[in-house]
Every structure is written in C-alpha cells, then in structure tokens.
C-alpha atoms as a PDB file:
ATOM      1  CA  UNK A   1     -25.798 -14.172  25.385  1.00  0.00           C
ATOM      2  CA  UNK A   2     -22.208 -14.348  26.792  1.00  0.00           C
ATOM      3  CA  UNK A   3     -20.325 -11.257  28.215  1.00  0.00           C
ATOM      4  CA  UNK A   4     -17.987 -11.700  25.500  1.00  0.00           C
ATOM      5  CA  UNK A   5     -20.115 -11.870  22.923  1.00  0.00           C
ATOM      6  CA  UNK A   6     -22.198  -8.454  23.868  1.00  0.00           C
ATOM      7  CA  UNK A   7     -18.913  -6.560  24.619  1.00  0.00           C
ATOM      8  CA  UNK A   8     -17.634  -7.507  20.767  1.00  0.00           C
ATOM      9  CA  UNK A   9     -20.999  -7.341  18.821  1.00  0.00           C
ATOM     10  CA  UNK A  10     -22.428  -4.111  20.152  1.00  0.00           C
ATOM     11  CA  UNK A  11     -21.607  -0.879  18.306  1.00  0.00           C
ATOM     12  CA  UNK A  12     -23.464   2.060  18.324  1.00  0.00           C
ATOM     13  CA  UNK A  13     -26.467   2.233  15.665  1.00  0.00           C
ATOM     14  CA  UNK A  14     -27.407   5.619  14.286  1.00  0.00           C
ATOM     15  CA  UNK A  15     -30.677   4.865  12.141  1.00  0.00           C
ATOM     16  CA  UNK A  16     -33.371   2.394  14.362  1.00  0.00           C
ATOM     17  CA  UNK A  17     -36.258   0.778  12.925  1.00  0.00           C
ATOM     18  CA  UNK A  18     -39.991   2.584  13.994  1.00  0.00           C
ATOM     19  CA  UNK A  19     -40.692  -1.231  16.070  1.00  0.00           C
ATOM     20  CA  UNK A  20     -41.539  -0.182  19.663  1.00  0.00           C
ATOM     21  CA  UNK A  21     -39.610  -1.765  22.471  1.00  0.00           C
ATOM     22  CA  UNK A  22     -42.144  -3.503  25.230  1.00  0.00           C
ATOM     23  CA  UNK A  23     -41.730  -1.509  28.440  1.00  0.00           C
ATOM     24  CA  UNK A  24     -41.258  -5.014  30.307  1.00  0.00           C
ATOM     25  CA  UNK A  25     -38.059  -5.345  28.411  1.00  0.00           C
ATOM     26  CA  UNK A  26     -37.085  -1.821  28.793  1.00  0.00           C
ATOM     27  CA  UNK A  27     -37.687  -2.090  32.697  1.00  0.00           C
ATOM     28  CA  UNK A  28     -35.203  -5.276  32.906  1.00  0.00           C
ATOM     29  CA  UNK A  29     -32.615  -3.345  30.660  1.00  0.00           C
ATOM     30  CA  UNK A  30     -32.310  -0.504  33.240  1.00  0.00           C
ATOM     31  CA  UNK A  31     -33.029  -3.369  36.551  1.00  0.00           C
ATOM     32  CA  UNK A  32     -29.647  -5.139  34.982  1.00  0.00           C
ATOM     33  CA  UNK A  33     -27.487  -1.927  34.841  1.00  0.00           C
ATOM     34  CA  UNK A  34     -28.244  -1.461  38.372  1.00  0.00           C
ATOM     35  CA  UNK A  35     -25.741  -3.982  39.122  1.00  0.00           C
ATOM     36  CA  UNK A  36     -23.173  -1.465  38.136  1.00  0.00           C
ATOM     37  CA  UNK A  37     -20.140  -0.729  40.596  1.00  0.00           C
ATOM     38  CA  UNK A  38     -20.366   3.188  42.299  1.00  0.00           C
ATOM     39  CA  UNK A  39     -18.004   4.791  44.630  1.00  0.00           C
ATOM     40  CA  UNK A  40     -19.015   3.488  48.357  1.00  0.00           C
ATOM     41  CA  UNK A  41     -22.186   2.142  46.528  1.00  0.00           C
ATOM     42  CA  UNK A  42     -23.199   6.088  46.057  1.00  0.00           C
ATOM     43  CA  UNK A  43     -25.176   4.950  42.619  1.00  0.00           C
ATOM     44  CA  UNK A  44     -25.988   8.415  42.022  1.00  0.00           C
ATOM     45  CA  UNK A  45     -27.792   7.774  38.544  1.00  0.00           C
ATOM     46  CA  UNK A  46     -31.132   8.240  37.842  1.00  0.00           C
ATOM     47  CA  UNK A  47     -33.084   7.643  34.584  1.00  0.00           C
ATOM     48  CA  UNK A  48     -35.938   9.168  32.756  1.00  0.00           C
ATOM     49  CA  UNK A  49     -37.251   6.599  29.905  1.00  0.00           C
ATOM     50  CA  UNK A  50     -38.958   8.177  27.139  1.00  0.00           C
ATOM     51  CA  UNK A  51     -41.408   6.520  24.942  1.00  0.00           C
ATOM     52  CA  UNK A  52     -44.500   6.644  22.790  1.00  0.00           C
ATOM     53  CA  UNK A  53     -46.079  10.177  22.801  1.00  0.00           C
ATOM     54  CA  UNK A  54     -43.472  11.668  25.475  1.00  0.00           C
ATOM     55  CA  UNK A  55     -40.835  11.016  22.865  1.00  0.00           C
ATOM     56  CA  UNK A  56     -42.525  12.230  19.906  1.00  0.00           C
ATOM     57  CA  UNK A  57     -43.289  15.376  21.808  1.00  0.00           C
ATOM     58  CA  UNK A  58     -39.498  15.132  23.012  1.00  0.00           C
ATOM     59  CA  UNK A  59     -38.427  14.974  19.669  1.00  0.00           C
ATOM     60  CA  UNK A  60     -40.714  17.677  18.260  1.00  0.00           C
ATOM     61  CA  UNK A  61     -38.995  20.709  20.806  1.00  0.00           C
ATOM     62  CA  UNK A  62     -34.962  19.322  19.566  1.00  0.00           C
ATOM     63  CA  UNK A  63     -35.951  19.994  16.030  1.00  0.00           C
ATOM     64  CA  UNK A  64     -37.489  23.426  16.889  1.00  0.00           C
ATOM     65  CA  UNK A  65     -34.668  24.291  19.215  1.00  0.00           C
ATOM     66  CA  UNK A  66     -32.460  23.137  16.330  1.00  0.00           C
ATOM     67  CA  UNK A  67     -34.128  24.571  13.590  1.00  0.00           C
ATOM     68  CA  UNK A  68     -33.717  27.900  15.386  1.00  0.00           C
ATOM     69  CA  UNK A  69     -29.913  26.835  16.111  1.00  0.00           C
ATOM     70  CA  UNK A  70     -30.552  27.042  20.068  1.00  0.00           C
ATOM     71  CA  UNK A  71     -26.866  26.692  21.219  1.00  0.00           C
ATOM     72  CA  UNK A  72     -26.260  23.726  22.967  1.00  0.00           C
ATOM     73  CA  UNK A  73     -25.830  23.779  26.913  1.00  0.00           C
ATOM     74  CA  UNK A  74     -24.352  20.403  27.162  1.00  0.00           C
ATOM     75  CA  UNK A  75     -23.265  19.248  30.824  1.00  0.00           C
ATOM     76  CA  UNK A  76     -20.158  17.823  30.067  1.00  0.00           C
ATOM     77  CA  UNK A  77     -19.050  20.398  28.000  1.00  0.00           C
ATOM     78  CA  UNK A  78     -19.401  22.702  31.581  1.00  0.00           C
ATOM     79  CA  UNK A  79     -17.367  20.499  33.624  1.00  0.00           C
ATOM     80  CA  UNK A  80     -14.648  19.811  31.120  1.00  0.00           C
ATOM     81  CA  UNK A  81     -11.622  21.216  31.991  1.00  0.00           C
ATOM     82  CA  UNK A  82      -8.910  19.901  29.886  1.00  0.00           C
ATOM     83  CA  UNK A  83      -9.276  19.097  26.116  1.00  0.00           C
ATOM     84  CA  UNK A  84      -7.782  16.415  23.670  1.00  0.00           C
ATOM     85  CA  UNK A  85      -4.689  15.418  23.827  1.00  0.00           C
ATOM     86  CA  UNK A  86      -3.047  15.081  19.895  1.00  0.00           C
ATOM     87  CA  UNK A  87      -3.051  11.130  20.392  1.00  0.00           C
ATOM     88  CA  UNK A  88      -6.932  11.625  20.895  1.00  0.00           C
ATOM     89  CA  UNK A  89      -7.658  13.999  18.130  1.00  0.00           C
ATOM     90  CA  UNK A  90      -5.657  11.479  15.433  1.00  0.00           C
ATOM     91  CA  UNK A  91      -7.752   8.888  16.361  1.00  0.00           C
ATOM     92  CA  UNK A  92     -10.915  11.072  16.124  1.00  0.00           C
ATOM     93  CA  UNK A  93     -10.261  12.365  13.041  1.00  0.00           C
ATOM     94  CA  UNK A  94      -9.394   8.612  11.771  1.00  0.00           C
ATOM     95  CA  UNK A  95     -12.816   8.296  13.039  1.00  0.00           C
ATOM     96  CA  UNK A  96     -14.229  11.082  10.346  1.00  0.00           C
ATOM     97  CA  UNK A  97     -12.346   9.464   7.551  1.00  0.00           C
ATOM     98  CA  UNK A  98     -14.410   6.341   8.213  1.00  0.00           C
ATOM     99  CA  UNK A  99     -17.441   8.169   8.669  1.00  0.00           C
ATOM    100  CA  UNK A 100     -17.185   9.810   5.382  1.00  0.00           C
ATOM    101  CA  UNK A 101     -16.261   6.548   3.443  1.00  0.00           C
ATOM    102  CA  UNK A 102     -19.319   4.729   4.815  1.00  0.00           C
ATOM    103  CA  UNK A 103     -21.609   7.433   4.137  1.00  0.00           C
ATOM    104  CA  UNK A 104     -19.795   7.997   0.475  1.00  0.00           C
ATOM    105  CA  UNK A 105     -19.478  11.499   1.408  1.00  0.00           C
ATOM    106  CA  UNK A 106     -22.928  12.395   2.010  1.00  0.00           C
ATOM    107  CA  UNK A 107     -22.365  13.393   4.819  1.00  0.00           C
ATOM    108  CA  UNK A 108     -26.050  14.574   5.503  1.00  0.00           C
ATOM    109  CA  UNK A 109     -26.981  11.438   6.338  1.00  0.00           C
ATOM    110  CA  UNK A 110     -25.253  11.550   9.524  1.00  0.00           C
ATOM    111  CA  UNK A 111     -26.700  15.098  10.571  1.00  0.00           C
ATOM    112  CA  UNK A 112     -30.373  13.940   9.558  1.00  0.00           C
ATOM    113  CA  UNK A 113     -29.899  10.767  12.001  1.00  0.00           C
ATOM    114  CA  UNK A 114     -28.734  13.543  14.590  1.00  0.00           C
ATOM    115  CA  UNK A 115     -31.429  15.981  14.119  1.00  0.00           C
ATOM    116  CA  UNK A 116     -34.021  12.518  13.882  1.00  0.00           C
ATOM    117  CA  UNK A 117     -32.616  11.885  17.345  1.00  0.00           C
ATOM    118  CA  UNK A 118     -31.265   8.137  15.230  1.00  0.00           C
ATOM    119  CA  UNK A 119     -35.341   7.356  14.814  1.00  0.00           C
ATOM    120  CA  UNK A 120     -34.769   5.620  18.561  1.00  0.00           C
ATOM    121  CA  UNK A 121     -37.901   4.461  19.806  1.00  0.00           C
ATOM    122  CA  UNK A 122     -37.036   4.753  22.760  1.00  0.00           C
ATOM    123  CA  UNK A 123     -34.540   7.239  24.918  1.00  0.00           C
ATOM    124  CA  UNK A 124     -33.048   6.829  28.393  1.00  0.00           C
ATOM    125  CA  UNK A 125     -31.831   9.941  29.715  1.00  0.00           C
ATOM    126  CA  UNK A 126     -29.146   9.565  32.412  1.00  0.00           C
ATOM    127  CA  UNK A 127     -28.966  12.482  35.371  1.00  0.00           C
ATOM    128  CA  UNK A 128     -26.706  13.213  38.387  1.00  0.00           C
ATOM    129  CA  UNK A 129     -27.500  15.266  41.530  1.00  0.00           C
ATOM    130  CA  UNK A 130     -25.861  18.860  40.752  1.00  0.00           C
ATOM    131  CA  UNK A 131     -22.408  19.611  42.130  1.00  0.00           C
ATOM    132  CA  UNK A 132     -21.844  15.483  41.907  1.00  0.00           C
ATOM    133  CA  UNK A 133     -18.302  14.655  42.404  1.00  0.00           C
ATOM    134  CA  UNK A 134     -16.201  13.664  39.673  1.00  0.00           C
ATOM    135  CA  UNK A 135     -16.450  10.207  41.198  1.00  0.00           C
ATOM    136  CA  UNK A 136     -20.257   9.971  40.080  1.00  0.00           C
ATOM    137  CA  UNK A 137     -19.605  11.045  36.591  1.00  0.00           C
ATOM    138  CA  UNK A 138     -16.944   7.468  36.041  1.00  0.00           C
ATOM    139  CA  UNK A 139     -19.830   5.828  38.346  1.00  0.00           C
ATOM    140  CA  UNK A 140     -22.655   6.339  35.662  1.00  0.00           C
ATOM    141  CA  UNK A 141     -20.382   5.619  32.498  1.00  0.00           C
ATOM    142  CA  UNK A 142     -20.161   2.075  34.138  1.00  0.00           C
ATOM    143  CA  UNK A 143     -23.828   2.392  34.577  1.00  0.00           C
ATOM    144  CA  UNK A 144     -24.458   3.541  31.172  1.00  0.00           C
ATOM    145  CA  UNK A 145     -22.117   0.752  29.507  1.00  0.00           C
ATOM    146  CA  UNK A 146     -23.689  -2.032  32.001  1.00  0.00           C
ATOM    147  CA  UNK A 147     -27.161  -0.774  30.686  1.00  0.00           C
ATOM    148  CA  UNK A 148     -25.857  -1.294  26.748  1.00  0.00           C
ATOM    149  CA  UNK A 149     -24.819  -4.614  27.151  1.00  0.00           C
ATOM    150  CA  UNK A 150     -28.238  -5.209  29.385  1.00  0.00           C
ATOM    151  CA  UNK A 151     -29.772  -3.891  25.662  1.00  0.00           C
ATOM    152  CA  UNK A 152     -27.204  -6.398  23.530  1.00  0.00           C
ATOM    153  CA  UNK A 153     -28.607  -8.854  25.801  1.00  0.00           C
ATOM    154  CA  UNK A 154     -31.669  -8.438  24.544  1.00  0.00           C
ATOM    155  CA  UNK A 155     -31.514  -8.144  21.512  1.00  0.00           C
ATOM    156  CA  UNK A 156     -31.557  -4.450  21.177  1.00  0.00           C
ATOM    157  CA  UNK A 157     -29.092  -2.200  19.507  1.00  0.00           C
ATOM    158  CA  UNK A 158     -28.296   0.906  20.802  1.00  0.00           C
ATOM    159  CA  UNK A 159     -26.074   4.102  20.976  1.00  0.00           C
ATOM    160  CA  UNK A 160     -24.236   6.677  24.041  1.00  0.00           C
ATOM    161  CA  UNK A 161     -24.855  10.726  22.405  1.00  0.00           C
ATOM    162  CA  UNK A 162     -24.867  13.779  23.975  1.00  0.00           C
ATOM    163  CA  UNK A 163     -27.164  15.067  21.143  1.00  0.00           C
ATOM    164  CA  UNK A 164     -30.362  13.337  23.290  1.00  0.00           C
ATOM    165  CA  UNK A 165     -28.808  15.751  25.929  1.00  0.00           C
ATOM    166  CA  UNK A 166     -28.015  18.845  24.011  1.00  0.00           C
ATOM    167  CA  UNK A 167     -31.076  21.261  25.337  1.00  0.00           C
ATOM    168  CA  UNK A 168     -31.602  20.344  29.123  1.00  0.00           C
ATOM    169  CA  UNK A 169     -34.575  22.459  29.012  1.00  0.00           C
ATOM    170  CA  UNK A 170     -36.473  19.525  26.907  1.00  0.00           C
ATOM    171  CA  UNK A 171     -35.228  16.856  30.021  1.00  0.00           C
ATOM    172  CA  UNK A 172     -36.767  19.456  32.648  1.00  0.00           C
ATOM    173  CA  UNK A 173     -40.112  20.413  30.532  1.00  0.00           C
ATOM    174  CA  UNK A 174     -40.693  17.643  28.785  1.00  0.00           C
ATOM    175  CA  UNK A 175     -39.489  13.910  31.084  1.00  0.00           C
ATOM    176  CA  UNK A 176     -40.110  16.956  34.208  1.00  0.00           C
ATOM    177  CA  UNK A 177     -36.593  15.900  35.314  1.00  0.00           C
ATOM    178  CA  UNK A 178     -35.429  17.499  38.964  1.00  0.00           C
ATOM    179  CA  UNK A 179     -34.274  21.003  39.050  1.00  0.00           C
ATOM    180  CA  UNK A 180     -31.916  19.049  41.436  1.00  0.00           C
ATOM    181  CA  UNK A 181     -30.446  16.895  38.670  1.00  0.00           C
ATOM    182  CA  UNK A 182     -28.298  17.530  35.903  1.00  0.00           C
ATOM    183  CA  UNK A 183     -28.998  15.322  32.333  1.00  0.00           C
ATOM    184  CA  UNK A 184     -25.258  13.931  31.211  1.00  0.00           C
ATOM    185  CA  UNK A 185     -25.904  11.436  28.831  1.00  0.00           C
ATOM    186  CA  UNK A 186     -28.923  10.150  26.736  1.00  0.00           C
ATOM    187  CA  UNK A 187     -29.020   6.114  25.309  1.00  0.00           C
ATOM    188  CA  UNK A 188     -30.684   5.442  22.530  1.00  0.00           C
ATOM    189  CA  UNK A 189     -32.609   1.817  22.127  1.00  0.00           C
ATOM    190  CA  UNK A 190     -34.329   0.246  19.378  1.00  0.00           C
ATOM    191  CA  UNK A 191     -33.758  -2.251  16.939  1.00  0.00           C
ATOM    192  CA  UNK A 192     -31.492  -1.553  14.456  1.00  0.00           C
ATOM    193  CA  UNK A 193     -32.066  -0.991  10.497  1.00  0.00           C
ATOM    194  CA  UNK A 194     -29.765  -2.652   8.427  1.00  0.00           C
ATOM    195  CA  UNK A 195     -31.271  -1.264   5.347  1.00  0.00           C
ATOM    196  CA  UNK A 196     -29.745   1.887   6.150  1.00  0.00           C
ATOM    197  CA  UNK A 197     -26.234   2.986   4.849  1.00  0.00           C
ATOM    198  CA  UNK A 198     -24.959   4.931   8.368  1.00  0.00           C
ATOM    199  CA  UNK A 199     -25.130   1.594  10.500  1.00  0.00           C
ATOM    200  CA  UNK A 200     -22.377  -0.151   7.857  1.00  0.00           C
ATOM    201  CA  UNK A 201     -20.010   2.146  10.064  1.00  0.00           C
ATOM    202  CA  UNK A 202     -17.611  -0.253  11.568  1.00  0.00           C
ATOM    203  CA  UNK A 203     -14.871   1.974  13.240  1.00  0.00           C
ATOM    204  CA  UNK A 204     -11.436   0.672  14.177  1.00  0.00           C
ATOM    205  CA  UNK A 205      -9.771   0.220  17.554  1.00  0.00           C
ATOM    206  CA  UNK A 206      -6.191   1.203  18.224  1.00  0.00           C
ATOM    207  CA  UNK A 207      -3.690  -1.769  18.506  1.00  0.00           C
ATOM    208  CA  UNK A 208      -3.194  -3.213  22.432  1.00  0.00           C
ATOM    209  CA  UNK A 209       0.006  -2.275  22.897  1.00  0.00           C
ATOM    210  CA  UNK A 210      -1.028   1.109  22.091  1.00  0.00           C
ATOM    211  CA  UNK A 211      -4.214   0.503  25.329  1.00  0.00           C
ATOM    212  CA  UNK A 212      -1.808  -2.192  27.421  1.00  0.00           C
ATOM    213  CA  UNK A 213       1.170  -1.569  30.200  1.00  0.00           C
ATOM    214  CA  UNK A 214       2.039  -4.735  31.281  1.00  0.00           C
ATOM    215  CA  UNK A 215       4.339  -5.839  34.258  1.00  0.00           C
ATOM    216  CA  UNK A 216       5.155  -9.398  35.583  1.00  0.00           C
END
C-alpha cells in the first residue's frame, strides 16, 4: 500500500471482529515501527503484545477493576502539566457532537466498546523507562503512529486509547511489564467490523490554514 494511502484510510476502529491476527504478522507490524525516528536514536519504547489467553485474562481484571470503578492511574494524566487550550476543547467537543450522531444517541455503545477493550484481538502495550524525558514521550508517538500505518499496511485496522492503559497494575501482573517501565499508551489491532454502528464514525479535520504557517 502507498504511504499516502495508509495515512488517509486509517481511522481508529472501536468494535473489531473476534478473527485472530497471526503472530508472524503481528511481529512484522512492530519490526516496521522500529524504523521510527528517536532523539540521538534513544528508541526508548518497548512493547508487550497481548494475545489469545493473556488477553482474555487481561481483559477479565479491566472489567473487574471497572466494575468496582477502580480510579484510573493513567501515566499521562501524571505528567500533564498544562490542559486544553479553548481552540482544543471546540474541536473536542465538535468531536462529541459527531460521536453522538453516529451512535444516534445511544451513547452506550461507545462505553460498552470501552469497557470490551473495542473486542481487539490483539493489544500492544507501549512503555517508557520511568523518569523518561519529555523527548521519549514525542519519540514513541512517532513509534506508535509508524506501528499504525505498519497495521494499515497490512490490512489491519486499529486504534491509539489510553483505556488499554487505564490500570497499570493489569500491564505489571498480567504482560509482567518492568517495575522499571511505565505503560503510556495501548494499540489496539484487529480487523475491523463493519456491521457495527460505532466504526461509521468519520470525524472531521480542521481546515489547513487553521494547521499551516507558511513562509517563502
């Protein structure tokens, strides 16, 4: 597939179909995002891939932690230290508007695919060494968008959500990630289910002249 084409025909898919992903394609998925620039070739990320029995078991502790609404100890959330501008928070609630008309204002739907984990087949969970610099954190959302267009490549749909990250305890019991290593970001692959009325959501981009300073 060309660049072009993966950049403009992947979106993020919220509902996957139950088809397993073969680990062979899974392995060349994360070998491609390797490629990935880093600061002084650092690449701090590591992965944890789960599948099979690792995820179901995965997936069993979220919807216990949830069901018992654990509060969420989300990474990011830690090292933020600014928040939305008001440009940002238009365009995010513009962002709910379209949510709710694709989902006809059941909005349920979208918090079932969350607590479902999206039905992804397969989850790559993306840490950093603790204390990283802030340079590692832009380093792996190169990695992370290199490794979802790797996944468009093949064929695969996928989707970037902190909710695969939203209990590190499951990342450090569960995929027995590093006490050294914080979880950022989880991916979600699969193949996606049309059938299902969440992945209509098409969501809008803001004009270029609202992205692009140009100078000649």
């Amino acid at each position: 597939m060309e660049t072009s084409k993966a950049i403009k025909t992947r979106r993020s898919i919220r509902d996957f179909k139950s088809t397993p992903v073969e680990k062979d394609v899974l392995v060349d998925i994360i070998k491609a995002a390797q490629q990935a620039p880093s600061q002084a070739n650092s690449q701090p990320w590591h992965v944890y891939l789960a599948t099979g029995d690792t995820l179901t078991e995965y997936k069993r502790r979220f919807q216990q932690l949830s069901q018992a609404n654990k509060k969420s100890k989300l990474f990011l959330e830690k090292a933020q230290t600014g928040q939305w501008s008001p440009t940002e928070q238009i365009k995010m609630a513009k962002w709910n508007v379209e949510l709710a008309q694709t989902l006809d204002g059941m909005q349920y739907i979208y918090s079932n695919s969350q607590y479902a984990l999206y039905n992804a087949p397969a989850i790559a969970i993306l840490t950093l060494p603790k204390n990283s610099p802030a340079w590692s954190i832009y380093d792996l959302g190169a990695f992370a968008q290199t490794l979802m267009l790797a996944a468009t490549d093949h064929g695969l749909a996928s989707i970037s959500a902190s909710e695969f990250v939203k209990y590190p305890e499951l990342g450090y019991g569960v995929l027995d990630i590093s006490k050294k290593e914080v979880a950022v970001m989880g991916i979600g692959l699969g193949y996606e289910d049309s059938t299902r009325q969440i992945n209509q959501l098409h969501t809008s981009r803001q004009l270029l002249q609202d992205t692009l300073t140009f100078f000649a």
